[in-house]
C-alpha atoms as a PDB file:
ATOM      1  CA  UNK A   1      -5.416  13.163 -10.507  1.00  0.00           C
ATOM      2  CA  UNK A   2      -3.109  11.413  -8.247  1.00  0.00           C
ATOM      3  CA  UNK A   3      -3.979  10.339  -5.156  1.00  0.00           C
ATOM      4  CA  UNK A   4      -1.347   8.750  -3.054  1.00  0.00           C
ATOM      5  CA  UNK A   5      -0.253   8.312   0.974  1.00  0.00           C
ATOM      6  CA  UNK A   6       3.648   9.078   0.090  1.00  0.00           C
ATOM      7  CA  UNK A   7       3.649  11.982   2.933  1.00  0.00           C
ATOM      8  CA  UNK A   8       2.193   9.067   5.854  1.00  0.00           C
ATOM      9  CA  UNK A   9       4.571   6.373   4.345  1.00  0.00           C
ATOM     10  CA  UNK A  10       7.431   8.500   4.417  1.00  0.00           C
ATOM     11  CA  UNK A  11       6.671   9.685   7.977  1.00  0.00           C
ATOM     12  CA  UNK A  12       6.450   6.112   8.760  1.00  0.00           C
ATOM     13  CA  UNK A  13       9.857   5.256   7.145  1.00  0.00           C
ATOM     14  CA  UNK A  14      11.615   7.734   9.217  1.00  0.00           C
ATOM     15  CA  UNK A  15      10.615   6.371  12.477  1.00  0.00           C
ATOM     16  CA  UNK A  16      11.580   2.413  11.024  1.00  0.00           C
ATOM     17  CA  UNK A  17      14.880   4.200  10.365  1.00  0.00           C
ATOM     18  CA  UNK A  18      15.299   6.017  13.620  1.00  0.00           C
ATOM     19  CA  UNK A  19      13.898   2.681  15.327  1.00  0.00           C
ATOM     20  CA  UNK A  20      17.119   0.788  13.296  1.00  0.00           C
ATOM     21  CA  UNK A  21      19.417   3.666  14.720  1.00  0.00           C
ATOM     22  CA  UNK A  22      18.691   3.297  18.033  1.00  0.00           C
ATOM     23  CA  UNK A  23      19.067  -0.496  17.811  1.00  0.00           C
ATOM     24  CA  UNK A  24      22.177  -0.321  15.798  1.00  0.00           C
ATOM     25  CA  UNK A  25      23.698   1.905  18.127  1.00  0.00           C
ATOM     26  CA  UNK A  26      22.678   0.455  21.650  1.00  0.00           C
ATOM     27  CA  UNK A  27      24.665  -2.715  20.313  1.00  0.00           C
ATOM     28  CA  UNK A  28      27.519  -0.746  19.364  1.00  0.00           C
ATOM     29  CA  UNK A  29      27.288   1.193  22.229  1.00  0.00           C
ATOM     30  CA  UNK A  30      27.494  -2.099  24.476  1.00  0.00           C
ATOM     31  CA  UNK A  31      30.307  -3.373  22.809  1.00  0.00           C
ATOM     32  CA  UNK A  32      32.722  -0.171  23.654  1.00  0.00           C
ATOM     33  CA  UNK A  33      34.847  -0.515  26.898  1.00  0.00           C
ATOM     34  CA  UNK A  34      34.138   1.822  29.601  1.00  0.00           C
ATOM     35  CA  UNK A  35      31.862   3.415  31.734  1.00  0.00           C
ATOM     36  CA  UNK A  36      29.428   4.408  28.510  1.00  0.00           C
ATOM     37  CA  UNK A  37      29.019   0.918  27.520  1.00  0.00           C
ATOM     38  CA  UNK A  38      27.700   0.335  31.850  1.00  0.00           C
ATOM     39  CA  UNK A  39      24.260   2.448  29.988  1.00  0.00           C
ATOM     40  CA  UNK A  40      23.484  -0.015  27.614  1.00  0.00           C
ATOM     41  CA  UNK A  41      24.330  -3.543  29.431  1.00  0.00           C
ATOM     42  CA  UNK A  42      20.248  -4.519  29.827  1.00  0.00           C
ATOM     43  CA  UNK A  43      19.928  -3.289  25.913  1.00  0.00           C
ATOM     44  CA  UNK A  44      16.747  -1.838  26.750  1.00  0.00           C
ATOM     45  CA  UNK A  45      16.761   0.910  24.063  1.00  0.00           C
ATOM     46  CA  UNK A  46      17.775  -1.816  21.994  1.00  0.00           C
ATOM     47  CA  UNK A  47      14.428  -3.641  22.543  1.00  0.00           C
ATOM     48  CA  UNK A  48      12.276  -0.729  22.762  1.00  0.00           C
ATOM     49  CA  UNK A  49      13.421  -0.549  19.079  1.00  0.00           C
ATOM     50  CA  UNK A  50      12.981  -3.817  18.414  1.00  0.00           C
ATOM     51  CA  UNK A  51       9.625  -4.079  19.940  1.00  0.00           C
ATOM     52  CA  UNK A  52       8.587  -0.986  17.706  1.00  0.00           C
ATOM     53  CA  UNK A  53      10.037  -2.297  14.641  1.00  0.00           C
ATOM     54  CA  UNK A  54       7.948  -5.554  15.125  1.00  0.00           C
ATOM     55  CA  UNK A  55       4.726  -3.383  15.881  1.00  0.00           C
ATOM     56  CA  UNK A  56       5.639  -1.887  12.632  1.00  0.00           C
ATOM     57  CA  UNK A  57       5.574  -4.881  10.717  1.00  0.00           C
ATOM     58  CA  UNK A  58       2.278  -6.192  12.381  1.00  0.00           C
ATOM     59  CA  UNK A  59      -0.184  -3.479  11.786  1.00  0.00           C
ATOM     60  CA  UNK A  60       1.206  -3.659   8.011  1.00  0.00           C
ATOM     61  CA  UNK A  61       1.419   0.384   6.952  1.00  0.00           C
ATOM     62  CA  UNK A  62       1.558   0.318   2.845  1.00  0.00           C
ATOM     63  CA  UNK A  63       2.073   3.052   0.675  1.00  0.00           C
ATOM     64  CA  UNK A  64      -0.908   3.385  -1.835  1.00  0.00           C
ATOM     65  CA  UNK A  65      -0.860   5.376  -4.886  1.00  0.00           C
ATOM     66  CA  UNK A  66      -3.164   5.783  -7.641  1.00  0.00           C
ATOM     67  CA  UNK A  67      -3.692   7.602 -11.153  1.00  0.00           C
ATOM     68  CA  UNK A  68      -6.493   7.183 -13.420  1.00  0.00           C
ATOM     69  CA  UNK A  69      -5.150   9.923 -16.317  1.00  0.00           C
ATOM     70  CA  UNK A  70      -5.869   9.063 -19.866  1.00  0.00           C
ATOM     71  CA  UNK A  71      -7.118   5.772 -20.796  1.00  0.00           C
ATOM     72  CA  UNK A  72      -4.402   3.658 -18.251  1.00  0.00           C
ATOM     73  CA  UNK A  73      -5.103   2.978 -14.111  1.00  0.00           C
ATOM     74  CA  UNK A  74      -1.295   3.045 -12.745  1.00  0.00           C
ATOM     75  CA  UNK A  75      -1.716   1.907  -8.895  1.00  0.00           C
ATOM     76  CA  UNK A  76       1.873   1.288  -6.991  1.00  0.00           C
ATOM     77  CA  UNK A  77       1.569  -0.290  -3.673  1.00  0.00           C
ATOM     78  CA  UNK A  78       4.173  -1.670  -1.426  1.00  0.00           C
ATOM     79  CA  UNK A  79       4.753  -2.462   2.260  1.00  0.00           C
ATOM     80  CA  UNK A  80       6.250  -0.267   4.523  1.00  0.00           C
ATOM     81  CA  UNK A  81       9.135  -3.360   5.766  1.00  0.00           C
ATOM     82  CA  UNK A  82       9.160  -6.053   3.173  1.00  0.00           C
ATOM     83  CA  UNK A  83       8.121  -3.413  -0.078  1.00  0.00           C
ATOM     84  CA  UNK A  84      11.831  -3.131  -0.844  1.00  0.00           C
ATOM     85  CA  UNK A  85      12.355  -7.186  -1.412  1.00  0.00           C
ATOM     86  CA  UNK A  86       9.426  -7.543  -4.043  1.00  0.00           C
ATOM     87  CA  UNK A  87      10.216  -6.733  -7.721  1.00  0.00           C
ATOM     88  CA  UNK A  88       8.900  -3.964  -9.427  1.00  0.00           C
ATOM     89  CA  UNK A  89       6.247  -6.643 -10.753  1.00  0.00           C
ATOM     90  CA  UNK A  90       4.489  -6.878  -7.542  1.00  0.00           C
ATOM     91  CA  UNK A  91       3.995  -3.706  -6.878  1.00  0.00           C
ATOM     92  CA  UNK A  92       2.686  -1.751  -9.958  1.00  0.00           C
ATOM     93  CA  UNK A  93      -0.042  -2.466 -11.427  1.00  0.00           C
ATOM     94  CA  UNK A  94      -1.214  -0.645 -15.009  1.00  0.00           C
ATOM     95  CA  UNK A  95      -3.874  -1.893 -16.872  1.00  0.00           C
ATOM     96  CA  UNK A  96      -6.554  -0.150 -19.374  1.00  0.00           C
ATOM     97  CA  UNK A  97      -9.743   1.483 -17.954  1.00  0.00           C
ATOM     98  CA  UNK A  98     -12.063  -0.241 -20.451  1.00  0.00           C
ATOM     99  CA  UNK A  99     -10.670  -4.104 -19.081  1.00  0.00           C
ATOM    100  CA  UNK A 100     -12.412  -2.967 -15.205  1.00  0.00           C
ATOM    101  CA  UNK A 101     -14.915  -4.978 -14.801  1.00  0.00           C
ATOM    102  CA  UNK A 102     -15.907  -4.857 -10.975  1.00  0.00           C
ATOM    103  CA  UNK A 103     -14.357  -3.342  -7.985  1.00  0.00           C
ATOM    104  CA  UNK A 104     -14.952  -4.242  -4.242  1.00  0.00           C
ATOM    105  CA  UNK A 105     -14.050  -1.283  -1.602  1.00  0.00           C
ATOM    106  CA  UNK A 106     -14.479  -2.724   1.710  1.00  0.00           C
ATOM    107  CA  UNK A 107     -14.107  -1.093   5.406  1.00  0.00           C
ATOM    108  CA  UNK A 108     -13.612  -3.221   8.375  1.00  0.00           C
ATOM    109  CA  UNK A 109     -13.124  -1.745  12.119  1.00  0.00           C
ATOM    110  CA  UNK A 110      -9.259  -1.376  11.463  1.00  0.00           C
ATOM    111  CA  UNK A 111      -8.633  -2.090   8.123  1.00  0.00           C
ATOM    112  CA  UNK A 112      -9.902  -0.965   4.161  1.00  0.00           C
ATOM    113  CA  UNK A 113      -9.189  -2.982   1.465  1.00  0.00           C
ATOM    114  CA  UNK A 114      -9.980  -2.297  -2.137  1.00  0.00           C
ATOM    115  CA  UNK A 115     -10.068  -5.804  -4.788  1.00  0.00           C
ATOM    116  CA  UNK A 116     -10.445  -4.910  -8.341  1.00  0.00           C
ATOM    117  CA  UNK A 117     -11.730  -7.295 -10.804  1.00  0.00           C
ATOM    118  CA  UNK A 118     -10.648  -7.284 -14.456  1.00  0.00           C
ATOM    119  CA  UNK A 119     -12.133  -8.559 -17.630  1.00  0.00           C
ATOM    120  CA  UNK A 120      -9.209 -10.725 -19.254  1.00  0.00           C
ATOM    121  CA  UNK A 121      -8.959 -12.734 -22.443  1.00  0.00           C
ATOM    122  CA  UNK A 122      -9.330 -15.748 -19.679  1.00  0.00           C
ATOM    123  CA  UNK A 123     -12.817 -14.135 -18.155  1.00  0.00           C
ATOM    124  CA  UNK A 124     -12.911 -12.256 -14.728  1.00  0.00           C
ATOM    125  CA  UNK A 125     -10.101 -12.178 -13.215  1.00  0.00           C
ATOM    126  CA  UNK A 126      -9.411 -10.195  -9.481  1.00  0.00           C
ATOM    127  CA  UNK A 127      -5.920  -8.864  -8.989  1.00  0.00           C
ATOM    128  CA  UNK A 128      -4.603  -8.955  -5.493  1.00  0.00           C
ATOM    129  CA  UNK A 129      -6.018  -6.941  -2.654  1.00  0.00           C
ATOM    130  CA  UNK A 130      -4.839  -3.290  -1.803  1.00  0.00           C
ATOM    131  CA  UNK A 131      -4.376  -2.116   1.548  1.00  0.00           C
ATOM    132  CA  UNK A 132      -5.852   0.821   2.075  1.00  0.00           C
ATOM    133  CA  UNK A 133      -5.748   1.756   5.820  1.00  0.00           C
ATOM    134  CA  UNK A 134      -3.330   4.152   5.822  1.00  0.00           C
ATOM    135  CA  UNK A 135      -4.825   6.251   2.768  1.00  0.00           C
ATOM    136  CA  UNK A 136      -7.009   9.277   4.296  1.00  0.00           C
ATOM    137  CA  UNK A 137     -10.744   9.125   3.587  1.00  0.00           C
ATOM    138  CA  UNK A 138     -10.923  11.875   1.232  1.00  0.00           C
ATOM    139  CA  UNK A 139      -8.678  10.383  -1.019  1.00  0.00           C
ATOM    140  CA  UNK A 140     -10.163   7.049  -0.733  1.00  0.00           C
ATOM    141  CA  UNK A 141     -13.324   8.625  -1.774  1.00  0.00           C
ATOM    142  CA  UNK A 142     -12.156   9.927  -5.204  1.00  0.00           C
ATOM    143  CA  UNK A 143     -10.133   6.756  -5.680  1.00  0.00           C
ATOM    144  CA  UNK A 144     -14.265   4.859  -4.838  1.00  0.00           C
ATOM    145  CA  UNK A 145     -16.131   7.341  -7.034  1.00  0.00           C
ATOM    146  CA  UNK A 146     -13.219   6.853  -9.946  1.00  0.00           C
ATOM    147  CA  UNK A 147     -13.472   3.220 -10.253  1.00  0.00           C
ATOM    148  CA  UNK A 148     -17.605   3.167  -9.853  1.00  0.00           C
ATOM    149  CA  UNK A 149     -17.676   5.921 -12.659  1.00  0.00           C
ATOM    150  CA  UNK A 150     -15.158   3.757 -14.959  1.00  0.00           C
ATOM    151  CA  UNK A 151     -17.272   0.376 -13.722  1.00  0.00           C
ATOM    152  CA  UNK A 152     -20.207   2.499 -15.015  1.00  0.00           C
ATOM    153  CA  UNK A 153     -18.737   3.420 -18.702  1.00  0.00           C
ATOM    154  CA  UNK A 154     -17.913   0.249 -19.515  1.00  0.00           C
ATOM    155  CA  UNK A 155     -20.932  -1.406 -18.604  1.00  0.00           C
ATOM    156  CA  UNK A 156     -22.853   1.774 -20.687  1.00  0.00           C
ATOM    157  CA  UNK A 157     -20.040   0.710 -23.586  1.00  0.00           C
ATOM    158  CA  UNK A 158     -20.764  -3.197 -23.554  1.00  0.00           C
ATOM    159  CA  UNK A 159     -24.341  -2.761 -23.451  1.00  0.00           C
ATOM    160  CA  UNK A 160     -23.886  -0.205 -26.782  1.00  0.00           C
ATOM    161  CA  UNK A 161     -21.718  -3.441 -28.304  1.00  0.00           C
ATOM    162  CA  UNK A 162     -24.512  -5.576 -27.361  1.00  0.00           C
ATOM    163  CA  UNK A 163     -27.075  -3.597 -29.112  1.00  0.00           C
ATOM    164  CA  UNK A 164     -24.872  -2.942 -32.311  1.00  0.00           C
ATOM    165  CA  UNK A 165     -24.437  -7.030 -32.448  1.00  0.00           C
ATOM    166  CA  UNK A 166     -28.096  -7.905 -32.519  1.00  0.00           C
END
């Protein structure tokens, strides 16, 4: 199953776009001569904008998606301002179900974050941190139970390998 905030992101997206509208157009809007430009000589649509595009930025809205089909974890996240400077590398993540070694879901007052720890030729390794915030709880919780059930089958499977060694 996939499980992924694209409907929130892209509800956020439109207002960062009508936000740059309204700022693009109060400045062009200032520059014309004549009485239309006498609306927009304190710019204050202009900073309302501005002021909403910074708000934007600060309480850090990511988009969040997730797929644990077949035997490969695909998880694309990206920020809802700066996602579109970071290379394809830093924002998708696939990796085999039987290399999860740990996860770590954790819920603050304003903020969820989910860490996932992988076992790597190089030992345990943790990949970066996901923002989860903006991901409704039902989703999260099938996202939670996925990774504990895959945590649990590979502990089950190393324990078999353990066994079969000794």
């Amino acid at each position: 199953m996939i499980v992924s905030n694209k409907a929130y992101f892209l509800m956020w997206r439109i207002l960062l776009l009508f936000l740059i509208l309204i700022l693009v157009s109060d400045i062009i809007f200032s520059q014309i001569n004549g009485s239309i430009s006498d609306y927009f000589v304190n710019h204050t649509p202009g900073i309302i904008a501005a002021v909403g595009i910074l708000l934007l930025a600060s309480i850090r809205i990511n988009y969040f998606s997730y797929e644990d089909e077949y035997e490969i974890i695909h998880i694309h996240s990206k920020s809802l301002i700066f996602g579109s400077f970071k290379a394809p590398a830093q924002t998708r993540y696939e990796f085999p179900k039987r290399i999860i070694y740990d996860y770590e879901f954790t819920k603050g007052l304003l903020s969820k974050k989910l860490t996932i720890s992988l076992a790597t030729q190089h030992g345990v390794q943790r990949i970066r941190k996901f923002n989860l915030t903006f991901v409704p709880m039902q989703k999260l919780n099938y996202v939670v139970n996925s990774l504990e059930n895959i945590r649990q089958q590979n502990v089950e499977i190393e324990k078999e390998q353990k066994l079969e060694l000794s």
